[in-house]
C-alpha atoms as a PDB file:
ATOM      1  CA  UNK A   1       0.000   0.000   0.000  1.00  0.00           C
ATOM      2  CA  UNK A   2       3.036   2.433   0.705  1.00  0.00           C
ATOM      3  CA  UNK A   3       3.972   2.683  -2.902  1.00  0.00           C
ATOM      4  CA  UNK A   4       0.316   4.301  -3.974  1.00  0.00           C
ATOM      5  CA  UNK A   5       0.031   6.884  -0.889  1.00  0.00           C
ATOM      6  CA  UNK A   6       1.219  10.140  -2.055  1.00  0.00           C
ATOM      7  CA  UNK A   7       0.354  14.018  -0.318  1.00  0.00           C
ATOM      8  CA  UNK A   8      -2.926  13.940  -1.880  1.00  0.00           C
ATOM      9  CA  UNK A   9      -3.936  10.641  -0.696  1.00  0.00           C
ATOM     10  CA  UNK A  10      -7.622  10.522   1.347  1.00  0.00           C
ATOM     11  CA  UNK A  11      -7.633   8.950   4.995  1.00  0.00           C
ATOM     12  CA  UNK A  12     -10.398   7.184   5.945  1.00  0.00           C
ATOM     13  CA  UNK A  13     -11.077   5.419   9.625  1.00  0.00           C
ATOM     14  CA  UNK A  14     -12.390   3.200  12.149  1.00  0.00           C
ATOM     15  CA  UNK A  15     -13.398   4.643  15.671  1.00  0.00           C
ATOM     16  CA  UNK A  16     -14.230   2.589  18.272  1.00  0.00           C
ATOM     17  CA  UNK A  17     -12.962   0.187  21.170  1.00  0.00           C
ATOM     18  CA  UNK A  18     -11.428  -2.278  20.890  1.00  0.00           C
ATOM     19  CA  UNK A  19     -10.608  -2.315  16.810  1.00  0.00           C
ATOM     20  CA  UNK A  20      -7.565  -4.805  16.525  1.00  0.00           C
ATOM     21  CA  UNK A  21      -9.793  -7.588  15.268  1.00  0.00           C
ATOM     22  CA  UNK A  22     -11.709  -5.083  13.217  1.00  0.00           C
ATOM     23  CA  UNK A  23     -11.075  -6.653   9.304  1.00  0.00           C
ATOM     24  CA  UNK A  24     -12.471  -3.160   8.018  1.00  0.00           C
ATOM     25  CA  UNK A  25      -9.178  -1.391   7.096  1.00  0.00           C
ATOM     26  CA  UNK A  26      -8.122  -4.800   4.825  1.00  0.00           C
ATOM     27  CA  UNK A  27     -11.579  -4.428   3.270  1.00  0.00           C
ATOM     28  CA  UNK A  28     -11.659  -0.679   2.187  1.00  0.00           C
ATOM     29  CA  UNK A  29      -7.852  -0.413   1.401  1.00  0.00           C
ATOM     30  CA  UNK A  30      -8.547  -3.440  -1.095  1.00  0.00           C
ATOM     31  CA  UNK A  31     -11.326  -1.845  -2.518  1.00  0.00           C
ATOM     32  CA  UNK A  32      -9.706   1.464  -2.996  1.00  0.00           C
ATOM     33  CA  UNK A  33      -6.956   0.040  -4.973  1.00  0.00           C
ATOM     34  CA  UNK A  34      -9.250  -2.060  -6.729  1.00  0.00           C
ATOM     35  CA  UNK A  35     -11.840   1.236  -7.476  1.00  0.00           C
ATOM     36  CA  UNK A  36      -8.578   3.086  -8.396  1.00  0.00           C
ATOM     37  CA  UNK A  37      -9.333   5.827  -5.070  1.00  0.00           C
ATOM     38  CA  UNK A  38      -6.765   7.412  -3.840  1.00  0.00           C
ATOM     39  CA  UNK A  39      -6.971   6.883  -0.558  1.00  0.00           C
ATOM     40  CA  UNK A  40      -6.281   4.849   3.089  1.00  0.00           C
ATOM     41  CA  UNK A  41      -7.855   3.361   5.453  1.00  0.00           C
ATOM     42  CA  UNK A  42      -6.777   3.015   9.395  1.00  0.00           C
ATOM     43  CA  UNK A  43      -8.054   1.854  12.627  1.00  0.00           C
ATOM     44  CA  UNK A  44      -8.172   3.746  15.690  1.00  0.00           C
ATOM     45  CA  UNK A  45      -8.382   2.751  18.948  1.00  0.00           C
ATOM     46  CA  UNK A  46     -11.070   5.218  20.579  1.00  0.00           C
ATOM     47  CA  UNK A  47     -12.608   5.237  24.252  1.00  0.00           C
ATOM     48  CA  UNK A  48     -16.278   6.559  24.846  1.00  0.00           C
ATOM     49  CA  UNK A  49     -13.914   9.267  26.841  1.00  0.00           C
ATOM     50  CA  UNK A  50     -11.740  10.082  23.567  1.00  0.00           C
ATOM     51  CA  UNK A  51     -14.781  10.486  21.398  1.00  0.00           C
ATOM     52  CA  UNK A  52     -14.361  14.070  21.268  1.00  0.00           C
ATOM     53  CA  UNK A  53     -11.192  14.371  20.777  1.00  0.00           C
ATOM     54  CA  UNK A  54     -11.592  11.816  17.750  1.00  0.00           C
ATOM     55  CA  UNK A  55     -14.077  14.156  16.297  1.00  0.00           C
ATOM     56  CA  UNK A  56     -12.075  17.215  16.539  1.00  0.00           C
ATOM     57  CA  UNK A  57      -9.083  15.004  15.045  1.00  0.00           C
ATOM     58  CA  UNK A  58     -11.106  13.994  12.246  1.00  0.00           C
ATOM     59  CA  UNK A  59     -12.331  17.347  11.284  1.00  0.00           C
ATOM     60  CA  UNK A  60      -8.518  18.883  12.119  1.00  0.00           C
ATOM     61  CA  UNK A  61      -6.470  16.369   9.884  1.00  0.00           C
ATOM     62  CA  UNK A  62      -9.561  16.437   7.335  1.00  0.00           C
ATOM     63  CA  UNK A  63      -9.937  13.235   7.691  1.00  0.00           C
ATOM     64  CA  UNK A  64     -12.750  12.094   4.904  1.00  0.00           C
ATOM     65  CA  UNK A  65     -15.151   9.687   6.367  1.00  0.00           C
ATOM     66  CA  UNK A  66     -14.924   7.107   9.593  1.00  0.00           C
ATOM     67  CA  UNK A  67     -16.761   4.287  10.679  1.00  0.00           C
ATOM     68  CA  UNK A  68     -17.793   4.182  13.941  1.00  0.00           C
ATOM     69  CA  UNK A  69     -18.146   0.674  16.040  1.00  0.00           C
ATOM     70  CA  UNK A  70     -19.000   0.366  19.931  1.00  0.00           C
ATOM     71  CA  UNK A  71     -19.270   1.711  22.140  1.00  0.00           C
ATOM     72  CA  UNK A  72     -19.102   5.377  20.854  1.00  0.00           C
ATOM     73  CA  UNK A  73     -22.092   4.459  17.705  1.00  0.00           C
ATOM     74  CA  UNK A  74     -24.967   6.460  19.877  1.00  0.00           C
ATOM     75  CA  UNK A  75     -22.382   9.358  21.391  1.00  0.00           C
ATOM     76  CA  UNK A  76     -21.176  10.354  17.864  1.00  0.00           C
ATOM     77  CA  UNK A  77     -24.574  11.138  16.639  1.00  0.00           C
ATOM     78  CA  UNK A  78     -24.617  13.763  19.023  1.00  0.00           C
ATOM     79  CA  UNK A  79     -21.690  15.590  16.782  1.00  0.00           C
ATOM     80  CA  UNK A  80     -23.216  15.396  13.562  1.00  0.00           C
ATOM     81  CA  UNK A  81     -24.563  18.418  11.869  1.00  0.00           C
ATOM     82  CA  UNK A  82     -26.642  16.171   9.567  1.00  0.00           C
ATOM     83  CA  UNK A  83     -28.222  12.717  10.047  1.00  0.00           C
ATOM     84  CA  UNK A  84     -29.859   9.892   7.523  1.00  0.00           C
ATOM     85  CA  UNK A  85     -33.416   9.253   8.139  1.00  0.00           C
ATOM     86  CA  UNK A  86     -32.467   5.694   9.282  1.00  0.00           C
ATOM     87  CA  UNK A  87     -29.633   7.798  11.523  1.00  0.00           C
ATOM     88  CA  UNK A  88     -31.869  10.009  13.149  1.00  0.00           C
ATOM     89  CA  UNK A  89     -34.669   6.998  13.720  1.00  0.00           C
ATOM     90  CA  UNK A  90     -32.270   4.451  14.771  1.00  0.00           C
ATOM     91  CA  UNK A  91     -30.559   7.346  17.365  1.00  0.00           C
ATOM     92  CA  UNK A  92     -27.366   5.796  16.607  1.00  0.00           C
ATOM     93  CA  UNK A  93     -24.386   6.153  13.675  1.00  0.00           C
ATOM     94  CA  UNK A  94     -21.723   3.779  12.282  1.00  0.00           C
ATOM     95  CA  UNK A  95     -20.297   5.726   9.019  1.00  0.00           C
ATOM     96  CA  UNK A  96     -20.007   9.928   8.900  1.00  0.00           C
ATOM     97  CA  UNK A  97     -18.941  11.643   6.081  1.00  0.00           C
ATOM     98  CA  UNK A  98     -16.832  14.598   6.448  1.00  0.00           C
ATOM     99  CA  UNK A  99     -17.596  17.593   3.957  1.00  0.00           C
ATOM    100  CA  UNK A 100     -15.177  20.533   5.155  1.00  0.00           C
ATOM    101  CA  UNK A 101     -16.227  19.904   8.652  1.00  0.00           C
ATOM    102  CA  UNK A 102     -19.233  19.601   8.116  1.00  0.00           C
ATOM    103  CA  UNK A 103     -20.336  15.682   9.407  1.00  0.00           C
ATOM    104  CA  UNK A 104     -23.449  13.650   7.907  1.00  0.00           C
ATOM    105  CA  UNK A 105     -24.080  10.536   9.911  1.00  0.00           C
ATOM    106  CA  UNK A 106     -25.668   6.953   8.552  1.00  0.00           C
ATOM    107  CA  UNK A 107     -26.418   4.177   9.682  1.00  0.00           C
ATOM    108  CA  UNK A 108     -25.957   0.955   7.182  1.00  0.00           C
ATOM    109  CA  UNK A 109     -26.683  -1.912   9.251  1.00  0.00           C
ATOM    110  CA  UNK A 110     -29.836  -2.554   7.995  1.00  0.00           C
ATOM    111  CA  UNK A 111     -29.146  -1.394   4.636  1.00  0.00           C
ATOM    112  CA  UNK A 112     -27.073  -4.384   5.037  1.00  0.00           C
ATOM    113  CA  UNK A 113     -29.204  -6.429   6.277  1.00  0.00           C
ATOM    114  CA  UNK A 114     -32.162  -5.831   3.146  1.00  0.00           C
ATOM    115  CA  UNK A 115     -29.222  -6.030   0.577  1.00  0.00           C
ATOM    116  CA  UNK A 116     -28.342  -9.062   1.572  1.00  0.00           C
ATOM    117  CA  UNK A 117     -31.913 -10.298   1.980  1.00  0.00           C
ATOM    118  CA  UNK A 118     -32.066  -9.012  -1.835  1.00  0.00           C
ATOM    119  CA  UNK A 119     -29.110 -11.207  -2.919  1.00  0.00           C
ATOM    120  CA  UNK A 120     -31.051 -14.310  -1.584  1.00  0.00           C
ATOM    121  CA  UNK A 121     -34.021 -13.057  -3.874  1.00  0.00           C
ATOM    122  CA  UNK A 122     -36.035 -11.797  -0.601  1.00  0.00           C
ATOM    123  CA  UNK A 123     -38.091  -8.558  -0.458  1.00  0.00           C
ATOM    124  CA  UNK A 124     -38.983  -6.899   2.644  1.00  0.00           C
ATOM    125  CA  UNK A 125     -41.326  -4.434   0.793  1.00  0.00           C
ATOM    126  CA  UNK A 126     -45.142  -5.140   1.448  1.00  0.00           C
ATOM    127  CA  UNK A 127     -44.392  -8.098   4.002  1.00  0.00           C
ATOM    128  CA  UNK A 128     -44.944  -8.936   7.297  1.00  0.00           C
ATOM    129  CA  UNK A 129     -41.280  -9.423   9.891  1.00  0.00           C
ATOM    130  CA  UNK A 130     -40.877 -10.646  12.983  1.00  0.00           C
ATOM    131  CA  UNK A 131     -37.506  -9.691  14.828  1.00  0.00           C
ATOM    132  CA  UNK A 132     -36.364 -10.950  17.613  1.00  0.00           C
ATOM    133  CA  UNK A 133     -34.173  -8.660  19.539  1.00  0.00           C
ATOM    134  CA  UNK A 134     -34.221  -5.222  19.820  1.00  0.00           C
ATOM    135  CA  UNK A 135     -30.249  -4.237  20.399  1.00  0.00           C
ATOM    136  CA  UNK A 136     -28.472  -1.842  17.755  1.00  0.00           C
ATOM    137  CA  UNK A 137     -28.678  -4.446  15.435  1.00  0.00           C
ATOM    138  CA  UNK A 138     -32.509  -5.269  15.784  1.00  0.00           C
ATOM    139  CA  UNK A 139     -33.281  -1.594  15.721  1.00  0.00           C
ATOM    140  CA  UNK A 140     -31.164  -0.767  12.781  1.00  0.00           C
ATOM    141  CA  UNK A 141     -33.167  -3.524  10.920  1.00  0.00           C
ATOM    142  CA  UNK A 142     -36.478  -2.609  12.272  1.00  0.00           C
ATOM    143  CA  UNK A 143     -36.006   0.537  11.043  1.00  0.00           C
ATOM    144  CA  UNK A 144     -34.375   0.252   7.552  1.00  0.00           C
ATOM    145  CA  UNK A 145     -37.061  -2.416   6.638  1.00  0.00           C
ATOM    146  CA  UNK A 146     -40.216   0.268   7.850  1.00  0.00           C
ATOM    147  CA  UNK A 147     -38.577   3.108   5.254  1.00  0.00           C
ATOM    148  CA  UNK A 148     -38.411   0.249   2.717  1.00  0.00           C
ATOM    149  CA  UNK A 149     -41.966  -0.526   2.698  1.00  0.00           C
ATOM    150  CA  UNK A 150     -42.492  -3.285   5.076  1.00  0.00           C
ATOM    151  CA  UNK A 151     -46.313  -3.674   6.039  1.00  0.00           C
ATOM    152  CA  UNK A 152     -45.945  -4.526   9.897  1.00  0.00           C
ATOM    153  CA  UNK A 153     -43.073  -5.134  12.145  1.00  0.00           C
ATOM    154  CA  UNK A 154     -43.347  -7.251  14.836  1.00  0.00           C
ATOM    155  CA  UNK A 155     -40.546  -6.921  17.530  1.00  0.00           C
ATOM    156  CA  UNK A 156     -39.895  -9.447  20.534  1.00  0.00           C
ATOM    157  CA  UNK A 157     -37.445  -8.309  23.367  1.00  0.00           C
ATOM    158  CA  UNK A 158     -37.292  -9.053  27.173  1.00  0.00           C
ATOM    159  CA  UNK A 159     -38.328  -6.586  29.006  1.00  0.00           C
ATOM    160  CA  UNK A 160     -35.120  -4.964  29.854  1.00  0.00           C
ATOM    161  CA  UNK A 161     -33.690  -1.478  28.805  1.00  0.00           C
ATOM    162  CA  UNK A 162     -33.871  -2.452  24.940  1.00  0.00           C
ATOM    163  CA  UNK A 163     -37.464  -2.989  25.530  1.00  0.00           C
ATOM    164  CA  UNK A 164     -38.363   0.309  26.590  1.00  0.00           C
ATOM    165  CA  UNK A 165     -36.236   1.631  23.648  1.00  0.00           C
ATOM    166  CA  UNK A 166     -38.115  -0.429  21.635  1.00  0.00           C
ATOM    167  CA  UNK A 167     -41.487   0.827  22.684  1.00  0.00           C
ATOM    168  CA  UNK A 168     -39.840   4.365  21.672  1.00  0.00           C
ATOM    169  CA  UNK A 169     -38.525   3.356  18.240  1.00  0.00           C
ATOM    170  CA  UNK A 170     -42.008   1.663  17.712  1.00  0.00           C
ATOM    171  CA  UNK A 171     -43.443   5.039  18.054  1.00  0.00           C
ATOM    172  CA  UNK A 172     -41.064   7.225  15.744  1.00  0.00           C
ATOM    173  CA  UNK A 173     -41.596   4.973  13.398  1.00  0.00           C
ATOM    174  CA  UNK A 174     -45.343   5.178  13.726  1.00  0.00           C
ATOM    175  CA  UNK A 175     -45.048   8.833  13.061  1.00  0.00           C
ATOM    176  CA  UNK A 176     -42.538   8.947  10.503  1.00  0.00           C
ATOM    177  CA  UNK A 177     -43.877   5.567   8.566  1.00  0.00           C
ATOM    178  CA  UNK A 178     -47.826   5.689   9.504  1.00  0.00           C
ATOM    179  CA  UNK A 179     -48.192   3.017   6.560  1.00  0.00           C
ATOM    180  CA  UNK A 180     -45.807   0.607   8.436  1.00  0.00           C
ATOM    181  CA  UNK A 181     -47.911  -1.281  11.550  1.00  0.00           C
ATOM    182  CA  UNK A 182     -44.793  -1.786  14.620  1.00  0.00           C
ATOM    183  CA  UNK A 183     -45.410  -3.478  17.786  1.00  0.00           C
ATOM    184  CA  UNK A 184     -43.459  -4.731  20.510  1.00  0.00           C
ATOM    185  CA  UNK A 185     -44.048  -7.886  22.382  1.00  0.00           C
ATOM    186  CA  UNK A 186     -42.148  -9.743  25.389  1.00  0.00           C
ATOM    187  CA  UNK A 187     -39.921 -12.410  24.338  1.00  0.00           C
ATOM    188  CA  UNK A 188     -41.002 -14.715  26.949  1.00  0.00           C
ATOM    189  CA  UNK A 189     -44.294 -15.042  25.688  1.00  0.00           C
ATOM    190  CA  UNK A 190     -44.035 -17.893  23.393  1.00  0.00           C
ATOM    191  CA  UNK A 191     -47.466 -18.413  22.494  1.00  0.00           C
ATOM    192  CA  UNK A 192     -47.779 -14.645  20.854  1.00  0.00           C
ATOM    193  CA  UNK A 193     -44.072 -14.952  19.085  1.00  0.00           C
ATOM    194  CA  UNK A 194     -45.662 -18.458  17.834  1.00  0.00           C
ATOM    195  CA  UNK A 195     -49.072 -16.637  16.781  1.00  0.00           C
ATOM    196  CA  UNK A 196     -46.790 -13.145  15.496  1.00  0.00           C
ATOM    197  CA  UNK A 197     -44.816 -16.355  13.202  1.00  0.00           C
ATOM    198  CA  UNK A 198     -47.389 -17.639  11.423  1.00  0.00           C
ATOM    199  CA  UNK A 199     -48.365 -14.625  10.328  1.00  0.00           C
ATOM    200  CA  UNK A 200     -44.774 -13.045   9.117  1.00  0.00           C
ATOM    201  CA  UNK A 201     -43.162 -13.826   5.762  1.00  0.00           C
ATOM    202  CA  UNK A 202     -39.770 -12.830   7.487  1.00  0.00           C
ATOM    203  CA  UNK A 203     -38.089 -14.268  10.697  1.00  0.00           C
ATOM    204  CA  UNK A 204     -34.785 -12.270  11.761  1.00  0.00           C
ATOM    205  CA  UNK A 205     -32.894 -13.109  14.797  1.00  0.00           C
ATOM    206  CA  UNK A 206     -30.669 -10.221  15.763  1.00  0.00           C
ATOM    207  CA  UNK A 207     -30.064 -11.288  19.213  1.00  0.00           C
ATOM    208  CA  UNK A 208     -26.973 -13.046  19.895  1.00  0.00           C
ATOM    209  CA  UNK A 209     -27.968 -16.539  20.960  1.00  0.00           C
ATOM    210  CA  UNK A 210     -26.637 -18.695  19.063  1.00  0.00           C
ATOM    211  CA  UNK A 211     -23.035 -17.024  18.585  1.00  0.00           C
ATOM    212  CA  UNK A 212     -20.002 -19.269  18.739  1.00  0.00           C
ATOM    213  CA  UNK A 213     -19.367 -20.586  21.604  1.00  0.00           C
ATOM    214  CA  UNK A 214     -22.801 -21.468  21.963  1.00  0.00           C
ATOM    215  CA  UNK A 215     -23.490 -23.140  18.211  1.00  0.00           C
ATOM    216  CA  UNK A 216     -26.313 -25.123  19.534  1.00  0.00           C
ATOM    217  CA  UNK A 217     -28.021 -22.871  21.198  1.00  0.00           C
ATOM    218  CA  UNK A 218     -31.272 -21.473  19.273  1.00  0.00           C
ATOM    219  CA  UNK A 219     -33.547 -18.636  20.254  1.00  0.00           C
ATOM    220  CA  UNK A 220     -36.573 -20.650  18.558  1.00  0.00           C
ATOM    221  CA  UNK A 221     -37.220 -23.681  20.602  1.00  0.00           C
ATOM    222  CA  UNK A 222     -40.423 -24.568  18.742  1.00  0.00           C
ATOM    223  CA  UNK A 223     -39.327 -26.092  15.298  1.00  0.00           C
ATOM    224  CA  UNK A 224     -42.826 -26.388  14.341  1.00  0.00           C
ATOM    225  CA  UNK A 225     -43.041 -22.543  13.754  1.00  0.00           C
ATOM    226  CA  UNK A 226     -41.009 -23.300  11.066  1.00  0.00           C
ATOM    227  CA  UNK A 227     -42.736 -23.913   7.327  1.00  0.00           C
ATOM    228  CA  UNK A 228     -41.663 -23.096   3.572  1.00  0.00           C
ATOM    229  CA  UNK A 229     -43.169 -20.494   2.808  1.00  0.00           C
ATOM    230  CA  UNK A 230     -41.466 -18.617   6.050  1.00  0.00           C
ATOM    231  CA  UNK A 231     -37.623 -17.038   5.279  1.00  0.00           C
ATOM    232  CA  UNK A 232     -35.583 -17.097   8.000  1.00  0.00           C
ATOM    233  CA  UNK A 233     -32.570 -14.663   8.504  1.00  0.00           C
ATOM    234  CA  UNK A 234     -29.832 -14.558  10.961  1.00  0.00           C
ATOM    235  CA  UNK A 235     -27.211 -11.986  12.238  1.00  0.00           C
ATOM    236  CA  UNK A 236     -25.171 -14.144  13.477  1.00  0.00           C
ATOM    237  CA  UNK A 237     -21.840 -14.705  11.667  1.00  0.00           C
ATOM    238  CA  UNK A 238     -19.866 -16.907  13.580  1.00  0.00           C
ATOM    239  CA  UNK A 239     -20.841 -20.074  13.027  1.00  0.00           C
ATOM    240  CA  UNK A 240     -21.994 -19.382   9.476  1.00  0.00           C
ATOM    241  CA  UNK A 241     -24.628 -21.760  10.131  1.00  0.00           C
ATOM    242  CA  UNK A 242     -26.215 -21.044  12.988  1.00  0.00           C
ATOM    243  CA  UNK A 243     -28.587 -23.808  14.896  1.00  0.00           C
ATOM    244  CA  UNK A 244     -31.417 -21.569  13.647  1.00  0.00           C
ATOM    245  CA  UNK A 245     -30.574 -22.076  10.279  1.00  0.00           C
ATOM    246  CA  UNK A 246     -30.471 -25.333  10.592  1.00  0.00           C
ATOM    247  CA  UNK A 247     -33.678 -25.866  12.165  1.00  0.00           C
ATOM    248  CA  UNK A 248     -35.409 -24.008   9.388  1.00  0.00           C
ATOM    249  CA  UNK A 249     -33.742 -25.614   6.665  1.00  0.00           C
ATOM    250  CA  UNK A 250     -34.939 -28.585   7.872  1.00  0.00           C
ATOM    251  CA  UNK A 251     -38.398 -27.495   8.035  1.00  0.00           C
ATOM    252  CA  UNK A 252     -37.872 -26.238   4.380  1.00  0.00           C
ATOM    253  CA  UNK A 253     -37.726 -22.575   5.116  1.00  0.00           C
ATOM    254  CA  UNK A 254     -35.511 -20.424   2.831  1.00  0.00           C
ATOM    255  CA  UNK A 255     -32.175 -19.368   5.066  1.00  0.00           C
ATOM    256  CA  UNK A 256     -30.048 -16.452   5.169  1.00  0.00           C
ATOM    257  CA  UNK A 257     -27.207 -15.954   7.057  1.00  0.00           C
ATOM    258  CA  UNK A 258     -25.934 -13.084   8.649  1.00  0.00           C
ATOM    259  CA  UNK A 259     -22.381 -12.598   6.904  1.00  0.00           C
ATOM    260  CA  UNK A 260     -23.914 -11.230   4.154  1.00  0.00           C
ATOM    261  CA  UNK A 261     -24.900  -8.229   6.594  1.00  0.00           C
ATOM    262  CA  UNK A 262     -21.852  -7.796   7.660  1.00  0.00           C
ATOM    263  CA  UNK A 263     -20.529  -7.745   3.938  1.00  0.00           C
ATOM    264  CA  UNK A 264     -23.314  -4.992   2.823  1.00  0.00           C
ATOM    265  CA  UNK A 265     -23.316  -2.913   5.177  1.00  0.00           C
ATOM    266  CA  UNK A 266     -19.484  -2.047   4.482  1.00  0.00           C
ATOM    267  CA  UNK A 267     -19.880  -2.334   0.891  1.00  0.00           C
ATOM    268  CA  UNK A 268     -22.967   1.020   1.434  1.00  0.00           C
ATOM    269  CA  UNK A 269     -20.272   2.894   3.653  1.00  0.00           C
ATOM    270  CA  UNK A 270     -17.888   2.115   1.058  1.00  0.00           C
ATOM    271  CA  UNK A 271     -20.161   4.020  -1.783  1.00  0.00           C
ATOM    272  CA  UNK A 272     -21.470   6.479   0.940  1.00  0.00           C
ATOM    273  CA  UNK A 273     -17.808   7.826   1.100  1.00  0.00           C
ATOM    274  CA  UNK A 274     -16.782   7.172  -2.757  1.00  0.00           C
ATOM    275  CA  UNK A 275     -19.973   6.815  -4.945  1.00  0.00           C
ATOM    276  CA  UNK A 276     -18.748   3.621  -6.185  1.00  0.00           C
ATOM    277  CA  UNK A 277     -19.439   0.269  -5.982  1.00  0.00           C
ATOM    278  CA  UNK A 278     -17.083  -1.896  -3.787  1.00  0.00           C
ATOM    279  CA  UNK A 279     -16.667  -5.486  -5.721  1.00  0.00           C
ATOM    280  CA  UNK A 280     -18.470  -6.849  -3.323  1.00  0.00           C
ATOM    281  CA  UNK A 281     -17.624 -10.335  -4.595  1.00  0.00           C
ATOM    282  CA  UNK A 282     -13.961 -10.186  -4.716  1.00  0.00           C
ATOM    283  CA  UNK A 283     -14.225  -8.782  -1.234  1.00  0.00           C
ATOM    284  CA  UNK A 284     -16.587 -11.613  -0.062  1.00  0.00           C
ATOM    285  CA  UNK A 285     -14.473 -14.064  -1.666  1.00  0.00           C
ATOM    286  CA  UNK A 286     -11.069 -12.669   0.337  1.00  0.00           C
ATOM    287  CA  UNK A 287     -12.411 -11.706   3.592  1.00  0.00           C
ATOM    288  CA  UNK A 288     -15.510 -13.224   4.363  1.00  0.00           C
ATOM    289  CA  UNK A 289     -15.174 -16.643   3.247  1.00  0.00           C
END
């Protein structure tokens, strides 16, 4: 990479703690050279505490665009001079663009998420979800599939914190997407989530059960909720195949696993900061494989 930076070579960045196992800068330094941008990428290691500091950095060395990862994704949006609709929704950011100092946050996790529902030949538009989990992930999907025409959103949480936001996210989207029907439920009330099911075209599990090391853990214990004409969808990544999956597939439900969310959502960032496509493929084949 050394031989193609030059004075008028574009930094890009990661924020965030911790960011040494973050595979982003391979990604986006590929797909510059590949895209033929003139620019870098780098990873910072950034405390909640540091946050400002990082924004002052980024605007001082002109710094182009950053990601943002946990835990600073909800305290950065409270920097940015403009926000996505999904951004402002969501109440949290993961990519800003930086135009002369002027910062634009997004949000591209569930971007992500409905791209790669769209590479399995899925549509979110006019259909019915269930999600189980309402975390950053859950929300950013929730949200993302409500500006994208989904008819009714169905969310299951415990009641816990992310419940309560929940309940508030429900009700901005409500107001901002009066066509799309959102209501939140209590996880532990497996006779509803069965009843909510049948009635979904789209299952998505954004919670975290069933996340190496806990492969055969699944947060459906009722297989028979399972049929073909259901898709299922994961966030997990790690196993590829989660115990979800699985279960599904054996019902004869159409899968889709969560890597390609994690592929997607980079690959919008990527043409958020360049207006290009990042070759998605080659990048999939190297990286996420």
């Amino acid at each position: 990479m050394e031989k193609r930076i030059t004075g008028k070579t574009s930094l890009y960045s990661l924020i965030g703690s911790p960011v040494d196992h973050s595979g982003s800068p391979a990604m986006y330094n590929y797909s510059f050279e590949k895209t033929g941008v003139d620019a870098a990428y780098l990873a910072f290691d950034i405390s909640l505490e540091e946050l400002p500091d990082a924004i002052a950095a980024i605007k001082t060395l002109k710094i182009k665009g950053s990601n943002v990862t946990m835990p600073c994704k909800s305290e950065a949006l409270k920097f940015m001079d403009e926000l996505s609709p999904a951004a402002r929704i969501v109440g949290a950011i993961n990519t800003m663009v930086n135009e002369n100092g002027k910062l634009t946050g997004h949000i591209t996790d569930g971007v992500g998420f409905i791209r790669n529902l769209k590479e399995h030949g899925v549509e979110v538009k006019n259909k019915k979800i269930t999600i189980l989990g309402a975390g950053g992930a859950g929300t950013a999907i929730q949200v993302q599939c409500a500006l994208d025409g989904a008819r009714e959103i169905s969310v299951f949480n415990i009641k816990d914190v992310f419940y309560d936001n929940a309940l508030e996210t429900a009700k901005k989207i409500n107001m901002e997407v009066p066509d799309c029907i959102v209501n939140v439920f209590d996880l532990e009330d497996t006779e509803k989530l069965s009843q909510e099911i049948a009635g979904s075209d789209i299952l998505v599990n954004s919670t975290k059960v069933g996340m190496h090391p806990d492969e055969n853990i699944s947060p459906i214990q009722d297989v028979n909720v399972f049929r073909k004409n259901l898709v299922v969808a994961d966030t997990v990544y790690n196993p590829k195949v989660t115990k979800l999956l699985m279960d599904a597939e054996t019902a004869g439900s159409k899968t889709v696993g969560g890597i390609g969310m994690l592929l997607w959502q980079g690959a919008e960032a990527f043409n958020i900061y360049t207006g290009l496509e990042m070759p998605a493929q080659e990048v999939n084949e190297l990286f996420f494989k």
